[in-house]
N, C-alpha and C. Protein backbone atom coordinates (compact mmCIF):
# COMPACT_ATOMS: atom_id res chain seq x y z
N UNK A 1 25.73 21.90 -23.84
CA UNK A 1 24.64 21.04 -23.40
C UNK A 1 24.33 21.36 -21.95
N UNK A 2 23.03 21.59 -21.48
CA UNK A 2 22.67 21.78 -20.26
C UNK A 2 22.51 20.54 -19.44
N UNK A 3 22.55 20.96 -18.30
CA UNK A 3 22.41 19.93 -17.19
C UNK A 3 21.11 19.03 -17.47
N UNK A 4 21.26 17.87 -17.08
CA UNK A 4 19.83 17.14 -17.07
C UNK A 4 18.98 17.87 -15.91
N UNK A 5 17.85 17.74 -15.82
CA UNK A 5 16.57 18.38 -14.79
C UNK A 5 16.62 17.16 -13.54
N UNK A 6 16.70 18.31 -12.15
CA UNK A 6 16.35 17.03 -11.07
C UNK A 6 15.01 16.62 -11.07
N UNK A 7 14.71 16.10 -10.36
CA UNK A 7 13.62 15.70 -10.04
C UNK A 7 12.89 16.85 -9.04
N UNK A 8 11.51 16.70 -9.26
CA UNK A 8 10.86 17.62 -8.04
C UNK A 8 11.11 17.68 -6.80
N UNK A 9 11.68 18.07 -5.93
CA UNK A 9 11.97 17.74 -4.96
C UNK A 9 10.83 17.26 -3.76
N UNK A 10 11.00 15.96 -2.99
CA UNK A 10 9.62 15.15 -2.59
C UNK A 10 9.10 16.16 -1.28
N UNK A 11 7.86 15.45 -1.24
CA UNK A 11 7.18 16.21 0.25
C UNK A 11 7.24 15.50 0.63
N UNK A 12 7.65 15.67 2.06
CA UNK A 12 8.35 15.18 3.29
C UNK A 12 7.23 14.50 4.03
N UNK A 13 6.92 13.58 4.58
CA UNK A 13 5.52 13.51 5.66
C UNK A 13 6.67 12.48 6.83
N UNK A 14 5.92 11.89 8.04
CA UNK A 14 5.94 11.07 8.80
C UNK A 14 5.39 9.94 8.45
N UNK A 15 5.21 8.84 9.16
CA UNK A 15 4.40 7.55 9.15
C UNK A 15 3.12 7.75 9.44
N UNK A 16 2.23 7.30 9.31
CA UNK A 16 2.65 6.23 7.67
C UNK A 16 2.47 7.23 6.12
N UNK A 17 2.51 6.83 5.25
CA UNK A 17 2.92 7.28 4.04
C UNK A 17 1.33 7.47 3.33
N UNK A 18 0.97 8.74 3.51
CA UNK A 18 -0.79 8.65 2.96
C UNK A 18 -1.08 7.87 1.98
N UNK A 19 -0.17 7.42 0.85
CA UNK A 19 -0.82 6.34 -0.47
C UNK A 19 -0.98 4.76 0.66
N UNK A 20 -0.52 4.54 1.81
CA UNK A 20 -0.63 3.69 2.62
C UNK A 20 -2.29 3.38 3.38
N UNK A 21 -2.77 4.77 3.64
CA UNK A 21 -3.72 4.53 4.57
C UNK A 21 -5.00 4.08 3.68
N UNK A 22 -5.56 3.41 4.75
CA UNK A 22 -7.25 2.99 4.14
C UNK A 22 -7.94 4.22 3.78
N UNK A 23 -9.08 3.96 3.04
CA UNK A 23 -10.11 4.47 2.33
C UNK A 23 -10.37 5.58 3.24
N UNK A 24 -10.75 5.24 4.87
CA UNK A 24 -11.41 6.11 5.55
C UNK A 24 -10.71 7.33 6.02
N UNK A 25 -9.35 6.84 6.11
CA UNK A 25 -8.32 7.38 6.44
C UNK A 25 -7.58 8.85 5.75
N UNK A 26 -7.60 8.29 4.52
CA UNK A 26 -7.26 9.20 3.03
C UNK A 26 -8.50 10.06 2.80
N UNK A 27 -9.78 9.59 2.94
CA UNK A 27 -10.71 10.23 2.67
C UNK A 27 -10.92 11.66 3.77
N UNK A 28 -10.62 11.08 4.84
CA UNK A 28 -10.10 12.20 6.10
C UNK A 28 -9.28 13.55 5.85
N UNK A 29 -8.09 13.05 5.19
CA UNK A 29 -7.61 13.83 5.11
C UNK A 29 -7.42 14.73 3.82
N UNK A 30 -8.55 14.26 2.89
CA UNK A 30 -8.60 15.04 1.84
C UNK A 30 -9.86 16.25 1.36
N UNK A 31 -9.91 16.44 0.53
CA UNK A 31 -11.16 17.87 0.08
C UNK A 31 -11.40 17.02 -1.55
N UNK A 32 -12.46 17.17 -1.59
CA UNK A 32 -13.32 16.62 -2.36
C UNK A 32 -14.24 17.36 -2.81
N UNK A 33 -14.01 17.94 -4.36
CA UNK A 33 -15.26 18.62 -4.83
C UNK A 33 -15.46 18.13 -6.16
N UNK A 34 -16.56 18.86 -6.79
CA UNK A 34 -17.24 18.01 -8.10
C UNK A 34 -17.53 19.42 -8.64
N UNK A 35 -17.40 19.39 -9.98
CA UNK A 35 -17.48 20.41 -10.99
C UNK A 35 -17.83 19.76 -12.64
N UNK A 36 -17.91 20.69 -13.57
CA UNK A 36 -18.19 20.43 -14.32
C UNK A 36 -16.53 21.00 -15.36
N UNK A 37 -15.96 19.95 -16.23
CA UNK A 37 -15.13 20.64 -16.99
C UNK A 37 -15.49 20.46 -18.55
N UNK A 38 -14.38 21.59 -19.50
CA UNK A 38 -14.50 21.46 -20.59
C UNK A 38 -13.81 20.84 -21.68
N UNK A 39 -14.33 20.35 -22.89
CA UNK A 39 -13.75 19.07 -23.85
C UNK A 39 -14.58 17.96 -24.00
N UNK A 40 -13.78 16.92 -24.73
CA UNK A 40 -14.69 15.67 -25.71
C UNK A 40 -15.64 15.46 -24.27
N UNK A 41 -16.31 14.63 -24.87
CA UNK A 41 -17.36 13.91 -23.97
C UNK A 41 -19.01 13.75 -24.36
N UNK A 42 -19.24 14.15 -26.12
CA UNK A 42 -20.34 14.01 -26.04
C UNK A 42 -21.75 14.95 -25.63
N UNK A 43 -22.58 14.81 -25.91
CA UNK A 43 -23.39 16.07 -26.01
C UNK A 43 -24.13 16.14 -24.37
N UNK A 44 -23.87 15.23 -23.59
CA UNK A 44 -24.38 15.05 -22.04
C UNK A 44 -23.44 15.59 -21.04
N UNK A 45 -22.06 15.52 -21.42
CA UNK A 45 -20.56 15.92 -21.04
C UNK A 45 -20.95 16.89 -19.71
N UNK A 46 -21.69 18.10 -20.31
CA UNK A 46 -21.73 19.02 -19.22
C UNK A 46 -23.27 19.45 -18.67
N UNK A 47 -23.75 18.36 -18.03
CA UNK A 47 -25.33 18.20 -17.94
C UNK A 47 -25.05 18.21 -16.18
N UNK A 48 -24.06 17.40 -15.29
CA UNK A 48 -24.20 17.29 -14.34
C UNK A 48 -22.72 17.18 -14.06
N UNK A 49 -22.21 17.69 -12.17
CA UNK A 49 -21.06 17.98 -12.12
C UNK A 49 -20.31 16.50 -12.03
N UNK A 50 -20.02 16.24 -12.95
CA UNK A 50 -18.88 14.78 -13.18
C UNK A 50 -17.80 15.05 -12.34
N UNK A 51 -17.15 16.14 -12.79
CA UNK A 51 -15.81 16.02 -12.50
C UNK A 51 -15.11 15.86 -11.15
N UNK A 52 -14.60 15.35 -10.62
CA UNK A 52 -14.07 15.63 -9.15
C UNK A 52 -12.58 15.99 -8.87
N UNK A 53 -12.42 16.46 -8.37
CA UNK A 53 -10.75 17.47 -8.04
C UNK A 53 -10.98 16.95 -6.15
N UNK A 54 -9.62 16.29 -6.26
CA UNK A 54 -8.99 16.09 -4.72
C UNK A 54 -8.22 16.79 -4.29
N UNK A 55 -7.56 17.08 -3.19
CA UNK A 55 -6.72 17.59 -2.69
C UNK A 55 -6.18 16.83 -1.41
N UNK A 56 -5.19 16.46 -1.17
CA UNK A 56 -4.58 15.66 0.14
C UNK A 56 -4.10 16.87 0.59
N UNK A 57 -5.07 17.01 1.75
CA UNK A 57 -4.52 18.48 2.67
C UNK A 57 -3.18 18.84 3.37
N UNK A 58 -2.54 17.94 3.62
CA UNK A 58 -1.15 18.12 4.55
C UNK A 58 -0.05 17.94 3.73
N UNK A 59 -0.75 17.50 2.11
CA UNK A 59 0.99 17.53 1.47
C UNK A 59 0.53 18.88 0.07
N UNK A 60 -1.06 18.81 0.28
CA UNK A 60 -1.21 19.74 -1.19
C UNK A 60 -0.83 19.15 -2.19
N UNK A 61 -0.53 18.06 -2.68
CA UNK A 61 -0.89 16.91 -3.67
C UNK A 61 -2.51 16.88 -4.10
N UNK A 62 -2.52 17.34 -5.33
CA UNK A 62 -4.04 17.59 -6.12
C UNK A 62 -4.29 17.20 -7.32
N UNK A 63 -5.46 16.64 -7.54
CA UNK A 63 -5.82 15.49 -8.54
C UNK A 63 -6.99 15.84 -9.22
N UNK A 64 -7.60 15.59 -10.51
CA UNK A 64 -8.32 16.36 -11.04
C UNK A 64 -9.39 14.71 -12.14
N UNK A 65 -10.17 14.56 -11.93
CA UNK A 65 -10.51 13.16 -12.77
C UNK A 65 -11.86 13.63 -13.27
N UNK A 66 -11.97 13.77 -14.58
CA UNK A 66 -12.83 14.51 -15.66
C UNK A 66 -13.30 13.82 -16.90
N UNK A 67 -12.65 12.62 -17.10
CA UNK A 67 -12.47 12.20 -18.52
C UNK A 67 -14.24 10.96 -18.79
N UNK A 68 -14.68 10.61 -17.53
CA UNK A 68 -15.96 9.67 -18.10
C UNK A 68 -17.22 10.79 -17.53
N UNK A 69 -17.89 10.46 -18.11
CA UNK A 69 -19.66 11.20 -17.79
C UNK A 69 -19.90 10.57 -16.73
N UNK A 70 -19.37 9.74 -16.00
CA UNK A 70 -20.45 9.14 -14.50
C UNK A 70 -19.28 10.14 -13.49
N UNK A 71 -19.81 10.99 -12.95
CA UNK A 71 -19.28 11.12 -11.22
C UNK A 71 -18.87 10.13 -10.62
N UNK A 72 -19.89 9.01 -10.24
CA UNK A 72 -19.09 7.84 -9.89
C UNK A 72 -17.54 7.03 -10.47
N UNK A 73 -17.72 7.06 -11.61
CA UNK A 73 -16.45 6.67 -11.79
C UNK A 73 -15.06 7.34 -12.29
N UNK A 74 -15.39 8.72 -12.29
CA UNK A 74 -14.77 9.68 -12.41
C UNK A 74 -13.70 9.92 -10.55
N UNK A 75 -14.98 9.05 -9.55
CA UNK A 75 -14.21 9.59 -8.53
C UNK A 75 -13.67 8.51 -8.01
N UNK A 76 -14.14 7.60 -8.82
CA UNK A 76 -13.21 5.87 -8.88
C UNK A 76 -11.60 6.00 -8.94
N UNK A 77 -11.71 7.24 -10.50
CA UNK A 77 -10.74 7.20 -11.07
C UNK A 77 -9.80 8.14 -10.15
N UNK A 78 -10.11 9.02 -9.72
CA UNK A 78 -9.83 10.14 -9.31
C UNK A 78 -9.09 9.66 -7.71
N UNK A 79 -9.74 8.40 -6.72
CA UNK A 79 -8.88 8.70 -5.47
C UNK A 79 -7.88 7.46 -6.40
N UNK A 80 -7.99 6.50 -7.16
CA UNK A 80 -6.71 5.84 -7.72
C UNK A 80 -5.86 6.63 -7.96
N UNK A 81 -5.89 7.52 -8.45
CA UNK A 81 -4.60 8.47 -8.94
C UNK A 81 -4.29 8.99 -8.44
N UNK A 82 -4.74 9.60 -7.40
CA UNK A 82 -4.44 10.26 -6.13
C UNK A 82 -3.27 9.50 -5.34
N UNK A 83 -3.73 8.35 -5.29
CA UNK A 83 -2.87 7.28 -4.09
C UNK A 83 -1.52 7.24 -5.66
N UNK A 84 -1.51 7.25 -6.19
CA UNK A 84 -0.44 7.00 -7.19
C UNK A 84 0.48 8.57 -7.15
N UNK A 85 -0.04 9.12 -7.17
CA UNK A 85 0.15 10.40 -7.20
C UNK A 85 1.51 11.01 -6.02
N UNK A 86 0.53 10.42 -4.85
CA UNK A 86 1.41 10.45 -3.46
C UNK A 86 1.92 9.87 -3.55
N UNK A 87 2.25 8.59 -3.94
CA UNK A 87 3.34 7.54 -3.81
C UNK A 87 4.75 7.94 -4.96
N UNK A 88 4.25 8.69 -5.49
CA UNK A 88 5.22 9.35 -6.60
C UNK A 88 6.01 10.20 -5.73
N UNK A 89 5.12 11.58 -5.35
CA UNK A 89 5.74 12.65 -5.21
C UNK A 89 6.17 12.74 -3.36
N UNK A 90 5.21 12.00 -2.45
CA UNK A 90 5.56 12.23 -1.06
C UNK A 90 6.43 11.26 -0.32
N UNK A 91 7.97 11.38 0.24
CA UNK A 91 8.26 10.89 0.85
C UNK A 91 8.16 10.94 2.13
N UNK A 92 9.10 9.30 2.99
CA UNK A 92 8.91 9.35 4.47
C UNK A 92 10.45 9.41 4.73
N UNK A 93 10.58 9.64 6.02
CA UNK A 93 12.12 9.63 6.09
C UNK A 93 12.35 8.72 6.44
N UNK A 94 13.51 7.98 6.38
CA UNK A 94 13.86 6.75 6.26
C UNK A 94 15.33 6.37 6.76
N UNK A 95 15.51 5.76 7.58
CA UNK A 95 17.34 5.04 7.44
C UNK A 95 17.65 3.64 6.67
N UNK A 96 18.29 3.73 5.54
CA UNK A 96 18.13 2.50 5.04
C UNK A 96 19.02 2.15 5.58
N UNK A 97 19.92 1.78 6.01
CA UNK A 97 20.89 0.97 6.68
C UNK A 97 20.34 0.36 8.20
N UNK A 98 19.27 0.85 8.77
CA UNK A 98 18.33 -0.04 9.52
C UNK A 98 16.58 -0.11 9.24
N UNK A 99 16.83 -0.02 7.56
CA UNK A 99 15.31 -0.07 7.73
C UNK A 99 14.87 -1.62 7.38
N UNK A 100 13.52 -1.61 7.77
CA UNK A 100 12.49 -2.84 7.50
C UNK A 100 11.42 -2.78 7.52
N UNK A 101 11.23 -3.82 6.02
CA UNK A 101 10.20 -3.63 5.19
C UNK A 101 8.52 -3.68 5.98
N UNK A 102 7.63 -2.62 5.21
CA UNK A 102 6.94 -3.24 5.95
C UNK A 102 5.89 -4.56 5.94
N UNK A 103 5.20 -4.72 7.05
CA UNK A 103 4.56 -6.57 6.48
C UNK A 103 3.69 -6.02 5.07
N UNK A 104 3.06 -5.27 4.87
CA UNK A 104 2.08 -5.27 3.37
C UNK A 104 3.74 -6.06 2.61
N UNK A 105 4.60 -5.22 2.43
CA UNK A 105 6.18 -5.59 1.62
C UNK A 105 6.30 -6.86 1.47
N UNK A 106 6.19 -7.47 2.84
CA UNK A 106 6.65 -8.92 3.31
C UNK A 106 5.97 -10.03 2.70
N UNK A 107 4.13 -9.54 2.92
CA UNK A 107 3.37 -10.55 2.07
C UNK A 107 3.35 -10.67 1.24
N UNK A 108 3.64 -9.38 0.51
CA UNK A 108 3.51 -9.76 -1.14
C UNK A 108 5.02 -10.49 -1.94
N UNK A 109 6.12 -10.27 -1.08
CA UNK A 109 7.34 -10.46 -1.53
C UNK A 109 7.43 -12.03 -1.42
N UNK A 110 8.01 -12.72 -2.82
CA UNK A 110 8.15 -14.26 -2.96
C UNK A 110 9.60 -14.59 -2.61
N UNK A 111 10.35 -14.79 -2.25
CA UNK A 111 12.28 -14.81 -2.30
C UNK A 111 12.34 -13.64 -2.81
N UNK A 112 13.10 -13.39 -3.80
CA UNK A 112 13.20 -12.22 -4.36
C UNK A 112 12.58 -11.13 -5.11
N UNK A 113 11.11 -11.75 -5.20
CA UNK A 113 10.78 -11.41 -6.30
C UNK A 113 9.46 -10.45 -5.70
N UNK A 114 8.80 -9.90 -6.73
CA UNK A 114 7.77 -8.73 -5.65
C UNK A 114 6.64 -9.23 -7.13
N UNK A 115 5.50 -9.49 -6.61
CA UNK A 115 4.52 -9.91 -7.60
C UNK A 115 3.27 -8.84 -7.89
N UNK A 116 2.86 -7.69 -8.10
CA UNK A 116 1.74 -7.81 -7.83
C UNK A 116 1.37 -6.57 -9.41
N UNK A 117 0.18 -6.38 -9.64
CA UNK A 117 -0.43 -6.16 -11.04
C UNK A 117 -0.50 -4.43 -10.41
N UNK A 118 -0.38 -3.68 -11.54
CA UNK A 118 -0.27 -2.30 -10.87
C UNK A 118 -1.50 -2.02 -10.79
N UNK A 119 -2.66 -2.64 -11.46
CA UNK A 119 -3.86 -2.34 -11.41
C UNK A 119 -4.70 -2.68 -10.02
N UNK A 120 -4.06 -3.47 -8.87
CA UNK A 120 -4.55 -4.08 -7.88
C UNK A 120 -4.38 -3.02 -6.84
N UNK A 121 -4.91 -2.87 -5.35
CA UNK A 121 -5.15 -2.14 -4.74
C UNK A 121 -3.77 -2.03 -3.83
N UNK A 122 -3.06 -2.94 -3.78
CA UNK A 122 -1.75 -2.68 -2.73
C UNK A 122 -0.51 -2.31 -4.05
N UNK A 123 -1.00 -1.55 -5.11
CA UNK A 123 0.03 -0.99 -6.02
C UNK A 123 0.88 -0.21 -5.74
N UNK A 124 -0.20 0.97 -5.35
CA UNK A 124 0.02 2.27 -4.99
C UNK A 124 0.98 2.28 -3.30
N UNK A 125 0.87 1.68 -2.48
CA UNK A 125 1.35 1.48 -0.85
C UNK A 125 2.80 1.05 -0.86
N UNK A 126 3.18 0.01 -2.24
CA UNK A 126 4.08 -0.95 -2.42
C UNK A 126 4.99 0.26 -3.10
N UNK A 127 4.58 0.38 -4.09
CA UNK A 127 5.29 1.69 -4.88
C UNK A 127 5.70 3.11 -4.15
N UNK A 128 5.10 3.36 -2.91
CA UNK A 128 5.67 4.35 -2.47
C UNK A 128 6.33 3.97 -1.48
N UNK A 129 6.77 2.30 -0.83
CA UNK A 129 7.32 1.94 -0.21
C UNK A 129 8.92 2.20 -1.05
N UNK A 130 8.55 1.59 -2.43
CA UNK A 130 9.48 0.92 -2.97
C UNK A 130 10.18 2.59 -3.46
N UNK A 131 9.31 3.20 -3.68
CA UNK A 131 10.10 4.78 -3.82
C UNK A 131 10.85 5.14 -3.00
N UNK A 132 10.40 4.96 -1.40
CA UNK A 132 10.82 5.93 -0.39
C UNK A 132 12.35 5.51 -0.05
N UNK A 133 12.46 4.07 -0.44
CA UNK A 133 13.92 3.61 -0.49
C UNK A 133 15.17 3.90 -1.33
N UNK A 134 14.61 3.79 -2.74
CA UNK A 134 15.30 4.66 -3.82
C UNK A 134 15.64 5.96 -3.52
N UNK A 135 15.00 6.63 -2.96
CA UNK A 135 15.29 8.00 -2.68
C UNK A 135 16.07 8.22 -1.85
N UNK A 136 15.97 7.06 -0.59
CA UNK A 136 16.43 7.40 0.57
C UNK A 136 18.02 6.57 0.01
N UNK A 137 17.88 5.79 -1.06
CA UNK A 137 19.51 5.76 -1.56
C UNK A 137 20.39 6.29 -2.51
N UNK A 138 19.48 7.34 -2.46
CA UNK A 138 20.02 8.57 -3.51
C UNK A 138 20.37 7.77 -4.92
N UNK A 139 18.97 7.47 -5.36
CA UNK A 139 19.01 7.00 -6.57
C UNK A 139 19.42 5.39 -7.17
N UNK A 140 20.06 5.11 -5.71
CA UNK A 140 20.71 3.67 -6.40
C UNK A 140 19.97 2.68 -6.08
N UNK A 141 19.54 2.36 -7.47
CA UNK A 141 18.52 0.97 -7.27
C UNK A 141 18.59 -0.35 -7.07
N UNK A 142 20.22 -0.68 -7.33
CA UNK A 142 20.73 -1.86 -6.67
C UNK A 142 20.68 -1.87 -5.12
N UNK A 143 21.28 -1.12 -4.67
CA UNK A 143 20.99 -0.75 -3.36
C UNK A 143 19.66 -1.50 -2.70
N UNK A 144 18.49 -0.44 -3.17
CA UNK A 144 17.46 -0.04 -2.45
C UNK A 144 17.12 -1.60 -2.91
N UNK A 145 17.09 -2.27 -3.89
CA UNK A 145 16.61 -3.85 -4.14
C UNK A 145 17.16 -4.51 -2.80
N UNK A 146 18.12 -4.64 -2.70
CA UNK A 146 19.17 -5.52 -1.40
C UNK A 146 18.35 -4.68 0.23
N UNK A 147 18.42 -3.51 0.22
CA UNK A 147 17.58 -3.04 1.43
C UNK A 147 15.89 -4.02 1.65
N UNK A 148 15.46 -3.66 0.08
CA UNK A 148 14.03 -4.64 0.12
C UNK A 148 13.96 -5.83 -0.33
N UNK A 149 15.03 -6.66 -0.49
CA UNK A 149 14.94 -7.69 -0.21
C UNK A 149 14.64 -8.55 -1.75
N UNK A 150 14.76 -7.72 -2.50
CA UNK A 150 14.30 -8.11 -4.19
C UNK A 150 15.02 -8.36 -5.03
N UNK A 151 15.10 -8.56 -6.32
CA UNK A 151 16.59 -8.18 -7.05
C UNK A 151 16.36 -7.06 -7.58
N UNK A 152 17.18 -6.60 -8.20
CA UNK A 152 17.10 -5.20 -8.78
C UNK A 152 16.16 -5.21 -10.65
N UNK A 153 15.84 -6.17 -11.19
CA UNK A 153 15.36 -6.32 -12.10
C UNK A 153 13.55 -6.23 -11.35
N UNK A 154 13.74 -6.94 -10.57
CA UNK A 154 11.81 -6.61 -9.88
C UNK A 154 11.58 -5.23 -9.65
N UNK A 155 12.96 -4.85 -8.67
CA UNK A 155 12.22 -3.29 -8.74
C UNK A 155 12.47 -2.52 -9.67
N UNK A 156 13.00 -2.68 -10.73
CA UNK A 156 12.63 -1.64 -11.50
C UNK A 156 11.80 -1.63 -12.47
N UNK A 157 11.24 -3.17 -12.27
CA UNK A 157 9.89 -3.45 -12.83
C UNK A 157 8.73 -3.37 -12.28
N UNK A 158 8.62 -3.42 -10.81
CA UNK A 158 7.69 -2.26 -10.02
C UNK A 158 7.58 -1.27 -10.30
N UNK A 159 8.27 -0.41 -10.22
CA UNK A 159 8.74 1.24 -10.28
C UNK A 159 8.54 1.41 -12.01
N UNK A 160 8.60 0.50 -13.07
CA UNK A 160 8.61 1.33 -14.09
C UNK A 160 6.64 0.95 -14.61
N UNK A 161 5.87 0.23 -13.90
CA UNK A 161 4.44 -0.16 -14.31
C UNK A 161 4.12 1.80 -14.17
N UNK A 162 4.82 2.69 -13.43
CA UNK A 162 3.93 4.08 -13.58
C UNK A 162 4.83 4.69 -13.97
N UNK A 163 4.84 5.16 -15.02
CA UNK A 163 5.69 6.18 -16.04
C UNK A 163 6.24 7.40 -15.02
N UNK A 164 5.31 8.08 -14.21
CA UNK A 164 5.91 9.29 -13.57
C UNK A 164 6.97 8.91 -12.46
N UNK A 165 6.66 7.21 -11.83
CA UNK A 165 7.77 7.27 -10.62
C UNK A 165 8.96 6.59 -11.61
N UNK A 166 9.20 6.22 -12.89
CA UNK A 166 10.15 5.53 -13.32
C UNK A 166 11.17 6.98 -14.07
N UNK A 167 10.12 8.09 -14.47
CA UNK A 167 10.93 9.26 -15.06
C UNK A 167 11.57 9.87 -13.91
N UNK A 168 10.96 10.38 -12.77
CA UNK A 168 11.26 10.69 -11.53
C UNK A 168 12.87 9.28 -11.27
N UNK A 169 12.84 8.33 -11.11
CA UNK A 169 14.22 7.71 -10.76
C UNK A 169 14.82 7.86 -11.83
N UNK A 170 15.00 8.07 -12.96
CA UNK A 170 15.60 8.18 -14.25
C UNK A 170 16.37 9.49 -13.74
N UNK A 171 15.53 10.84 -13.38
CA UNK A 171 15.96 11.77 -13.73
C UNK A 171 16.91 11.61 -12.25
N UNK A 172 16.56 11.82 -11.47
CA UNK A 172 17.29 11.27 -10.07
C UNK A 172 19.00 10.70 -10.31
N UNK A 173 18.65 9.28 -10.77
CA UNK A 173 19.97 9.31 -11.42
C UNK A 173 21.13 9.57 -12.52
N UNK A 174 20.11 10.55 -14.01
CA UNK A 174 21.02 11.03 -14.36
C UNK A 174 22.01 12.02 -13.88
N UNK A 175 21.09 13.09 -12.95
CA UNK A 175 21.38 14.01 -11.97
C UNK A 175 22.96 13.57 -11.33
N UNK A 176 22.70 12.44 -10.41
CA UNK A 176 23.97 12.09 -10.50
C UNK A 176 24.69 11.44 -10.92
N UNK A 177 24.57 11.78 -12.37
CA UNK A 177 25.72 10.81 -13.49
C UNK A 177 25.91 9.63 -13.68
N UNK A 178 24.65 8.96 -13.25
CA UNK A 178 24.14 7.53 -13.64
C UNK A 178 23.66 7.53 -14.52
N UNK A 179 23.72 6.05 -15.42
CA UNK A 179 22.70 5.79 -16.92
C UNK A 179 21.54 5.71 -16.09
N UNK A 180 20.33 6.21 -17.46
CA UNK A 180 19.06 5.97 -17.13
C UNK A 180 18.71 4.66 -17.26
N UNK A 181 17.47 3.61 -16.14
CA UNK A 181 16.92 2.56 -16.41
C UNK A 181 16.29 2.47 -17.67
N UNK A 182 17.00 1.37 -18.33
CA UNK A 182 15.80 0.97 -19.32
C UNK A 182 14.72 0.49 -19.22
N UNK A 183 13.74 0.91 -20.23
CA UNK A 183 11.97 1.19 -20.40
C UNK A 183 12.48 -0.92 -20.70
């Protein structure tokens, strides 16, 4: 039997954490083009360039959103996933043994508990908060709960609303010979 697979290994950035910054901010630092791609969509599909492909320039994190006939909401779809995207794959460096949370963390956090719908706009900021800790505890999610202040059942019910950052800590800790979180 072969080894389980690590995880990708993360891109590194400084503060703040690009799935963090505002609209104007992210939009700054990204490339933005529109194309036309191929597949379902209907006989209008390839009439005008829908598609839009991002790129976050300083980590090379690239996003591709093709699937509705409006441009507009193709590029709706397209910086959401983006910010999900980064919050997956880019970390910050971190000391957890003096770190603190930041206030976005603070407001949303009830006593223990972390509330918020993955579909809402501080998803993506929270989730790569809540990543950058996991990582920075080499996988252990009890840990990184007690660092942020949660129990460990919230965060891994944060962390598992996006399939790629919950496979990413899965694989993380089988790596080092931890059970995987249950779905």
């Amino acid at each position: 039997m072969s080894d389980p697979p690590l995880p990708t290994p993360p891109i590194m950035v400084g503060d703040p954490h690009p799935a963090c910054l505002d609209n104007d901010a992210l939009r700054k630092e990204c490339q933005e083009t529109f194309g036309r791609q191929r597949g379902p969509g209907g006989q209008h599909r390839n009439r005008r360039d829908s598609a839009v492909h991002l790129q976050h320039m300083p980590t090379g994190v690239e996003i591709v959103a093709a699937e509705r006939r409006s441009q507009q909401e193709n590029r709706r779809v397209a910086w959401r996933r983006l910010r999900l995207k980064l919050a997956r794959r880019v970390r910050r460096r971190i000391d957890t043994n003096r770190y603190i949370c930041s206030e976005l963390w603070e407001s949303r956090r009830q006593g223990n508990k972390m509330s918020v719908s993955p579909s809402h706009p501080d998803y993506p900021p929270l989730l790569a908060e809540a990543m950058d800790v996991v990582e920075g505890r080499a996988w252990d999610v009890g840990g990184a709960a007690g660092t942020l202040n949660i129990s460990m059942s919230q965060l891994v019910r944060l962390v598992r609303h996006d399939a790629g950052a919950f496979e990413r800590v899965n694989r993380g800790r089988i790596a080092r010979g931890w059970h995987a979180l249950r779905k």
